[in-house]
N, C-alpha and C. Protein backbone atom coordinates (compact mmCIF):
# COMPACT_ATOMS: atom_id res chain seq x y z
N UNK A 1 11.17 50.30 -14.10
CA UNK A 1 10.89 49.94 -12.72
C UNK A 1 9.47 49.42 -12.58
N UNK A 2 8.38 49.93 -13.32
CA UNK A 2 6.95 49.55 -13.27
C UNK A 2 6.89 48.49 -13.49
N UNK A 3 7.67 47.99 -14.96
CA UNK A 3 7.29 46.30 -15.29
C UNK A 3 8.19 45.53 -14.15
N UNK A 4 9.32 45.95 -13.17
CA UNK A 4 9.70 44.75 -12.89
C UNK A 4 8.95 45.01 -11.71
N UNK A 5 8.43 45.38 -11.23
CA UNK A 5 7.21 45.17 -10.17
C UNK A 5 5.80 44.75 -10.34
N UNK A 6 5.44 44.47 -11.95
CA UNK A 6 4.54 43.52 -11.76
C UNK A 6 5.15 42.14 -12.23
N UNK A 7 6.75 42.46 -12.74
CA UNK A 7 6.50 40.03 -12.41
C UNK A 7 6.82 39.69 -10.78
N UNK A 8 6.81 40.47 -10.01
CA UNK A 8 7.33 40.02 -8.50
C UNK A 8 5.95 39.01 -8.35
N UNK A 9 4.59 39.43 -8.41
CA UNK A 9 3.59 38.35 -7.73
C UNK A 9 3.69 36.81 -8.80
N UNK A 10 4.27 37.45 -10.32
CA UNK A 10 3.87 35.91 -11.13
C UNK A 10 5.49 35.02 -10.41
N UNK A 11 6.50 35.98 -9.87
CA UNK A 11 7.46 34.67 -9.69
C UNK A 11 7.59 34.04 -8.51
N UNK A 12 6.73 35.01 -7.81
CA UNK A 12 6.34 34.29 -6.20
C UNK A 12 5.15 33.40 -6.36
N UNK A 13 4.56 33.33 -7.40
CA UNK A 13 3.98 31.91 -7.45
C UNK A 13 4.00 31.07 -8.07
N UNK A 14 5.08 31.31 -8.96
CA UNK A 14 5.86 29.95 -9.17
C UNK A 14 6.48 29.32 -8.01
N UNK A 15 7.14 29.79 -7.04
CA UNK A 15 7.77 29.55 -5.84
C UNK A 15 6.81 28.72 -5.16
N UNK A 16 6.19 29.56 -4.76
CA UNK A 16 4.46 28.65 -4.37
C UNK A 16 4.35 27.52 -4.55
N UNK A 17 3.81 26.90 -5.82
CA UNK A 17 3.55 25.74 -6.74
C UNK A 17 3.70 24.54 -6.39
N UNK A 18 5.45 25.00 -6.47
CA UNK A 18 5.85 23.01 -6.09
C UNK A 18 5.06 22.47 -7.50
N UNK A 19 5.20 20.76 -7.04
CA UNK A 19 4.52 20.09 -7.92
C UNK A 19 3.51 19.12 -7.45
N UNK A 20 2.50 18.88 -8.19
CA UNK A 20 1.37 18.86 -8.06
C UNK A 20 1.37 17.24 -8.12
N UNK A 21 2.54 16.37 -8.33
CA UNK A 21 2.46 15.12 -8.10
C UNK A 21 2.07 14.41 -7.57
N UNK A 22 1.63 14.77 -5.80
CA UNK A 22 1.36 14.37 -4.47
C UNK A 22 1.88 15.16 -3.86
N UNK A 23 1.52 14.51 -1.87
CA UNK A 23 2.03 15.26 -1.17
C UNK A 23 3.10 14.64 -0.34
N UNK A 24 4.10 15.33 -0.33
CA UNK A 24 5.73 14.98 0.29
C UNK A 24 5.16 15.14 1.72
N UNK A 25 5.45 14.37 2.36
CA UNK A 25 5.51 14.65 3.86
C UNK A 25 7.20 15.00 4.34
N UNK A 26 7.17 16.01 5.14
CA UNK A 26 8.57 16.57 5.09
C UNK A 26 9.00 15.77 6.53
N UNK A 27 10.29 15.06 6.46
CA UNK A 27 11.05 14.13 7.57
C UNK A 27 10.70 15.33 9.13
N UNK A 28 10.71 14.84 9.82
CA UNK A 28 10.43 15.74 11.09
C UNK A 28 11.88 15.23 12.22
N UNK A 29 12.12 16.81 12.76
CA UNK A 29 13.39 16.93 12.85
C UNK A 29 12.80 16.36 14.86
N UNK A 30 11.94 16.41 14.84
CA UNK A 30 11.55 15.78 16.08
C UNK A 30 11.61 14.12 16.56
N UNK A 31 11.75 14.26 17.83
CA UNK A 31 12.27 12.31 18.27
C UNK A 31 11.46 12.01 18.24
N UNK A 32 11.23 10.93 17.98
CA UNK A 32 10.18 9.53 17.72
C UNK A 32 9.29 10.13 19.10
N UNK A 33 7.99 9.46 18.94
CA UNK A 33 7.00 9.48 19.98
C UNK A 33 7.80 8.24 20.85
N UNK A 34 8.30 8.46 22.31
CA UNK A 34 7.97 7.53 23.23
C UNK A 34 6.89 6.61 23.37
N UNK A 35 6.77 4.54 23.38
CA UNK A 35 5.72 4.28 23.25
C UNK A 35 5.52 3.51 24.26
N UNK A 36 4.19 3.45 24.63
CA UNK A 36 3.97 2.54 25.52
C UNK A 36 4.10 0.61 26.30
N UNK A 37 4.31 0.84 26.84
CA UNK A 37 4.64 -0.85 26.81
C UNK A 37 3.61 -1.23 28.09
N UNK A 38 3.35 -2.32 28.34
CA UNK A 38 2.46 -3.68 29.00
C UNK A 38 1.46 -3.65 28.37
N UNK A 39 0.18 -4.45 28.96
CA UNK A 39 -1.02 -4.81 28.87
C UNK A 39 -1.82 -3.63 28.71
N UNK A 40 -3.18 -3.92 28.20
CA UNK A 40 -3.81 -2.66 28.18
C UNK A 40 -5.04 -3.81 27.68
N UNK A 41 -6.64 -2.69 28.49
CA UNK A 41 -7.50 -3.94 28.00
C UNK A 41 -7.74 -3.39 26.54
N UNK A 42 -8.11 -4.46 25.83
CA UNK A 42 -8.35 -4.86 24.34
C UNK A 42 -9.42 -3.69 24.17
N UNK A 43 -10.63 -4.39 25.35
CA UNK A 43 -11.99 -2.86 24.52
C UNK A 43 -11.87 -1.53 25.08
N UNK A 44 -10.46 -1.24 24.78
CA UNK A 44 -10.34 0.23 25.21
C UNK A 44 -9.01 0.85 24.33
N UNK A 45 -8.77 -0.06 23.18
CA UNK A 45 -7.65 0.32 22.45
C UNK A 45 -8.63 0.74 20.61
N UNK A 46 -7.76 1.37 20.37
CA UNK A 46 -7.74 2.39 19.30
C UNK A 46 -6.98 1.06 18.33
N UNK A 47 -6.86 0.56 17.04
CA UNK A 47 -5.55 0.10 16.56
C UNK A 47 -6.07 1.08 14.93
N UNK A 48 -4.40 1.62 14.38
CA UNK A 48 -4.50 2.08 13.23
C UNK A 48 -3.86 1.56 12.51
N UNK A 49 -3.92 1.49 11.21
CA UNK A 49 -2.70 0.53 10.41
C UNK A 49 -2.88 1.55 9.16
N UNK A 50 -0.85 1.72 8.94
CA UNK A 50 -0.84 2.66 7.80
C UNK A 50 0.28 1.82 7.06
N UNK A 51 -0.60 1.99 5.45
CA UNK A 51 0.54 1.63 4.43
C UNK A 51 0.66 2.77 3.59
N UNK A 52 1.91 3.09 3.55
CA UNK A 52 2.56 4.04 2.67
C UNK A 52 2.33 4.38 1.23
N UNK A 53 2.07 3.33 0.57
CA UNK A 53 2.17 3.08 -0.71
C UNK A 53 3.01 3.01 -1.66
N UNK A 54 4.22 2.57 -1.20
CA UNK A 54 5.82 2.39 -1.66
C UNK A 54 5.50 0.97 -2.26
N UNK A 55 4.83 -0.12 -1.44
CA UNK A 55 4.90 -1.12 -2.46
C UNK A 55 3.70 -1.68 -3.52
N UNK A 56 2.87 -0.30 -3.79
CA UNK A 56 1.87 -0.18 -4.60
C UNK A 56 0.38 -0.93 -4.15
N UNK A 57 0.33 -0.39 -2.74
CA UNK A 57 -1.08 -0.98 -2.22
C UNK A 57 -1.28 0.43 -1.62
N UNK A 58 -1.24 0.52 -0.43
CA UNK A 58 -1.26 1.75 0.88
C UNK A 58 -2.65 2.03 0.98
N UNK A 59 -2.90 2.48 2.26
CA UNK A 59 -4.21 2.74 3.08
C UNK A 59 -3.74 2.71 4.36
N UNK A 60 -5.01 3.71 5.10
CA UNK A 60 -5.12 3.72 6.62
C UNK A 60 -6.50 3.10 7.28
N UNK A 61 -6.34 2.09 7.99
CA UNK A 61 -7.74 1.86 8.16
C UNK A 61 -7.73 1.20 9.85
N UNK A 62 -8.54 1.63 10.46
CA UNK A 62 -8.95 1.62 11.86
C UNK A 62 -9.51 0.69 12.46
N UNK A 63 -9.38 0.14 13.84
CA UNK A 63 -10.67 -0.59 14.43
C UNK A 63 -10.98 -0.13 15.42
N UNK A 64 -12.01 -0.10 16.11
CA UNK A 64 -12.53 0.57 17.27
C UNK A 64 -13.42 0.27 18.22
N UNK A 65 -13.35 0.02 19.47
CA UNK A 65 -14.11 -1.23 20.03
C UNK A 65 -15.95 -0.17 19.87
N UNK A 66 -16.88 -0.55 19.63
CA UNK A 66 -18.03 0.02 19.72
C UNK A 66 -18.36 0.29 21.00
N UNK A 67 -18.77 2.15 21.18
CA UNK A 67 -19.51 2.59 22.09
C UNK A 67 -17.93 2.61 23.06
N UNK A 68 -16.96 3.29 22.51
CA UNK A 68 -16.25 3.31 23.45
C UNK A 68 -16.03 4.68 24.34
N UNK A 69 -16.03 4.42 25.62
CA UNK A 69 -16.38 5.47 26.55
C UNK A 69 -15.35 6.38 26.78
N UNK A 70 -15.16 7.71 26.97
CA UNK A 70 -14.07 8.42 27.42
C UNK A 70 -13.70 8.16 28.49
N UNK A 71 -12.28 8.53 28.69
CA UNK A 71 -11.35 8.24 29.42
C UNK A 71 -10.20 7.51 29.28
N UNK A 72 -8.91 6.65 29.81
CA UNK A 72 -8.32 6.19 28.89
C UNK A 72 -8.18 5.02 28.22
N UNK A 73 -8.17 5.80 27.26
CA UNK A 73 -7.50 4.69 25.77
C UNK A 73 -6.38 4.70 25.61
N UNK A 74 -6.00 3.41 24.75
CA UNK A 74 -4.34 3.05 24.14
C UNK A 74 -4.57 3.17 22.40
N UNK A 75 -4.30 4.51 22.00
CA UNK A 75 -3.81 4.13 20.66
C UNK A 75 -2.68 3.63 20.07
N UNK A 76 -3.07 2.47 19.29
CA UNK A 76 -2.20 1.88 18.94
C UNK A 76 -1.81 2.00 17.07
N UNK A 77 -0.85 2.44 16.64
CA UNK A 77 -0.06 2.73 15.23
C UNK A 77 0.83 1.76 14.96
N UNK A 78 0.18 1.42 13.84
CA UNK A 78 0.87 -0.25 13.39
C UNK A 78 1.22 0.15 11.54
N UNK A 79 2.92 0.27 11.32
CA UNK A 79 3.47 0.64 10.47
C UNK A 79 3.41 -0.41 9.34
N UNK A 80 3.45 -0.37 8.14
CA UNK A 80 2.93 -1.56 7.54
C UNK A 80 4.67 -1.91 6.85
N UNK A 81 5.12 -3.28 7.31
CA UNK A 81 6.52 -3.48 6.66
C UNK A 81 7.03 -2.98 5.61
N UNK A 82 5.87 -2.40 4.38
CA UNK A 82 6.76 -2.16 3.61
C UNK A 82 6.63 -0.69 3.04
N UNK A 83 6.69 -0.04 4.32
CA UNK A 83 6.66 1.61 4.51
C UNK A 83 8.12 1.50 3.88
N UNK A 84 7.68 3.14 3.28
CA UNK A 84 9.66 3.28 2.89
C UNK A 84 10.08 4.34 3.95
N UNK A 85 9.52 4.91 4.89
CA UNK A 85 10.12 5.70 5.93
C UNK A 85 9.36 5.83 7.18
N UNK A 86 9.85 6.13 8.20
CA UNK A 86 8.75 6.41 9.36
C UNK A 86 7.52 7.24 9.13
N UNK A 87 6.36 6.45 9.84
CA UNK A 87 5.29 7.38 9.54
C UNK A 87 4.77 8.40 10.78
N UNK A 88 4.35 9.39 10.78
CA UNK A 88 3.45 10.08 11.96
C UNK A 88 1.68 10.65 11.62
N UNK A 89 1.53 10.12 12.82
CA UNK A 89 -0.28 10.03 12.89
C UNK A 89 -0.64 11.19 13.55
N UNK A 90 -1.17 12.36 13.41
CA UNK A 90 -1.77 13.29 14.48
C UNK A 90 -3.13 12.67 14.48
N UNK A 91 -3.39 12.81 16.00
CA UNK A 91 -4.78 12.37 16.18
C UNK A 91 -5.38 14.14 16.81
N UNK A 92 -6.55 14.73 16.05
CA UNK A 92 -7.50 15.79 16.60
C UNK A 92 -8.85 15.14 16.77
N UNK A 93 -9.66 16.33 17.67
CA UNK A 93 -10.52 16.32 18.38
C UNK A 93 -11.78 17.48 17.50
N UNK A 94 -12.61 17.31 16.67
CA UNK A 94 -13.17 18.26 16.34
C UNK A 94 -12.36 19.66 15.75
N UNK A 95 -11.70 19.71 15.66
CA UNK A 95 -10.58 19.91 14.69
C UNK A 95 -9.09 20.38 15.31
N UNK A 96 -9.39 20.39 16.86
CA UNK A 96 -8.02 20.75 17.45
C UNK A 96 -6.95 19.45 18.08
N UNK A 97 -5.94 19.38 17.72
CA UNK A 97 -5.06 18.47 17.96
C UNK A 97 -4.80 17.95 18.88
N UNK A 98 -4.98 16.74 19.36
CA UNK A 98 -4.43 16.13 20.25
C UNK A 98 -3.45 15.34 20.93
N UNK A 99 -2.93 14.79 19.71
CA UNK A 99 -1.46 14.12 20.32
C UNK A 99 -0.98 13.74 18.94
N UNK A 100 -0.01 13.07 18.50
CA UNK A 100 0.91 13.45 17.44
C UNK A 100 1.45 12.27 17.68
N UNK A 101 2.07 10.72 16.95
CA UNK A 101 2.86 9.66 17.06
C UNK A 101 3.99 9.73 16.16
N UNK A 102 5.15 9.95 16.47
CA UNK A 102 5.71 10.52 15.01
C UNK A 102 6.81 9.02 15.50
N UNK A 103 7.42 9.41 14.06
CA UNK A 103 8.46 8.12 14.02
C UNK A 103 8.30 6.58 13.91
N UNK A 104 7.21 5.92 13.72
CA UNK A 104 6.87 4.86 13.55
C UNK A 104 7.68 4.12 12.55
N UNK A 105 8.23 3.39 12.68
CA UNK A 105 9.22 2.76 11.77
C UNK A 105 8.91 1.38 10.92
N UNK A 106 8.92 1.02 9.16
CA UNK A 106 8.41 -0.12 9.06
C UNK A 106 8.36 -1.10 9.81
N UNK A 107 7.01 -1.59 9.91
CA UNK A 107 6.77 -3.02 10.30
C UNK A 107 7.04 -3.21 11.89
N UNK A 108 6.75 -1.81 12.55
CA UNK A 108 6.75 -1.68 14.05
C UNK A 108 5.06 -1.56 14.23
N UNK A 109 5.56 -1.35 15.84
CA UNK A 109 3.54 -0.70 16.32
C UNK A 109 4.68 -0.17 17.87
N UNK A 110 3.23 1.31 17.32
CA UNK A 110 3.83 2.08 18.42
C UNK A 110 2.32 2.57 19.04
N UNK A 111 2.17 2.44 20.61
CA UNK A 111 0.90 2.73 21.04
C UNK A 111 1.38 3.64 22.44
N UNK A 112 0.32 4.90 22.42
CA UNK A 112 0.15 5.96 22.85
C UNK A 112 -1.14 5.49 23.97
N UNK A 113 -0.96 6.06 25.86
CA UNK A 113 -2.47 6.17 26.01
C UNK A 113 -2.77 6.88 26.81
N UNK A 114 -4.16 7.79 26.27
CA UNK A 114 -4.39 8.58 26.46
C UNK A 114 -5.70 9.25 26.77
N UNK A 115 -6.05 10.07 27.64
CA UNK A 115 -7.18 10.29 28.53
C UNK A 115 -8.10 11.15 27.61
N UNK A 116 -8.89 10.70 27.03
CA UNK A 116 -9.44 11.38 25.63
C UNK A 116 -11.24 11.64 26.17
N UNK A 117 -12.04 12.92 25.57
CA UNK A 117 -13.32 13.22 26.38
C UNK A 117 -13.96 12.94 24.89
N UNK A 118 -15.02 12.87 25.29
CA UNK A 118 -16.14 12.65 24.29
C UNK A 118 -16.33 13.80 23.38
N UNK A 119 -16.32 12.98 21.89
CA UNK A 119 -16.07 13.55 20.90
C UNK A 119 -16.01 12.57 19.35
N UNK A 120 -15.76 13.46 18.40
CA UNK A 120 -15.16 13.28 17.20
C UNK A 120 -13.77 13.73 16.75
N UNK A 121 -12.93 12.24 16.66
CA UNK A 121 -11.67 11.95 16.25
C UNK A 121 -11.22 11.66 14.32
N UNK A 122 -10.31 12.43 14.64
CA UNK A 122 -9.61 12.34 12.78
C UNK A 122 -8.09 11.67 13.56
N UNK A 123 -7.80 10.51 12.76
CA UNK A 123 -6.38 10.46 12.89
C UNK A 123 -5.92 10.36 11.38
N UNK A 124 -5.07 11.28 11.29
CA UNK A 124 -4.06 11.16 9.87
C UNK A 124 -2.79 11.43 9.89
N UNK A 125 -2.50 10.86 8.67
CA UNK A 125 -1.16 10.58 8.00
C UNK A 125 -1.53 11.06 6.41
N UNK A 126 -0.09 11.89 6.55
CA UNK A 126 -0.57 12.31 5.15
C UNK A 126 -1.82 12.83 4.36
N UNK A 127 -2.12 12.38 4.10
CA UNK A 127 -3.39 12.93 3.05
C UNK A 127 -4.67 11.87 3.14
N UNK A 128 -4.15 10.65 4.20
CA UNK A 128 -5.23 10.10 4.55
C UNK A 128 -5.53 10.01 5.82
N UNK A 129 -6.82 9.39 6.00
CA UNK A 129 -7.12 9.32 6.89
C UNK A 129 -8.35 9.11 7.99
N UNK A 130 -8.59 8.68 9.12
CA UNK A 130 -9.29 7.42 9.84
C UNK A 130 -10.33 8.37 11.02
N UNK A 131 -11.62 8.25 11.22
CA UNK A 131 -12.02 8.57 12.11
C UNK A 131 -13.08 7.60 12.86
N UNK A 132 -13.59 8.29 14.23
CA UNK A 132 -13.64 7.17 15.28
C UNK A 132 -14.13 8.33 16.66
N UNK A 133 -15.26 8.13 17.33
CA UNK A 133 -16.05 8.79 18.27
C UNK A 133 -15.86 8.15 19.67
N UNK A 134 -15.89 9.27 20.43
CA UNK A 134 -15.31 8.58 22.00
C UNK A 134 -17.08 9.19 22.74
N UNK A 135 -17.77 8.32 23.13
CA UNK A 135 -19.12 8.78 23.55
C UNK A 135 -18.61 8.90 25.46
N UNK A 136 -19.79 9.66 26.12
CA UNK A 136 -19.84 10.10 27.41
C UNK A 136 -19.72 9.09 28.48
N UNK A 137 -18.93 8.61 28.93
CA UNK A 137 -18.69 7.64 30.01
C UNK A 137 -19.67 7.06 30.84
């Protein structure tokens, strides 16, 4: 009985482990983000662009109008055609979360907008990822 109570911690971390290949983003059983539609002015939009790396390039990389003031913005998530599945972006605030774009589908753009206060922004996907400061109005 003694020895089989010490392999219980070595086989619960094998369980653990997984593989160390990368990181799987697990499909989300949640509906697509609802996205915004009309006009929106230009120096008050967010745009992100994510490539997957399915067709052996991928990156996330941002633009951001300078000195942009709180209050609202349109983020905009622009899927790169040759994603192999929908992507989702959480955007946080100094490290607490703020809104979430899930479902982005290749070679779409899906834009969110949203009443955001002055601060430091992370938006990611996956294991990468884009940041971008909203200064005092």
């Amino acid at each position: 009985m003694r020895s089989a109570l010490l392999l219980v911690p070595v086989v619960l971390s094998f369980v653990a482990c997984g593989s160390d290949s990368g990181v799987a983003q697990l499909p989300s059983t949640l509906p697509p983000t609802p996205c915004a539609s009309g006009s929106f002015e230009e120096g008050r939009t967010v745009k992100i662009s994510v490539d997957d790396v399915v067709d052996g390039f991928g990156g996330m990389s941002s633009r951001t109008p300078s000195d942009l003031a709180s209050g609202l913005i349109r983020l905009s998530i622009e899927a790169d055609a040759g994603n192999k599945s929908p992507i989702n972006v959480t955007l946080s605030r100094d490290g607490t979360e703020v809104s979430v774009v899930r479902g982005v589908p290749a070679g779409a753009v899906c834009a969110v907008d949203l009443d955001l206060r002055p601060g430091h922004y992370v938006a990611k996907e996956g294991e990468r990822d884009v940041e971008f400061d909203i200064i005092e109005a």
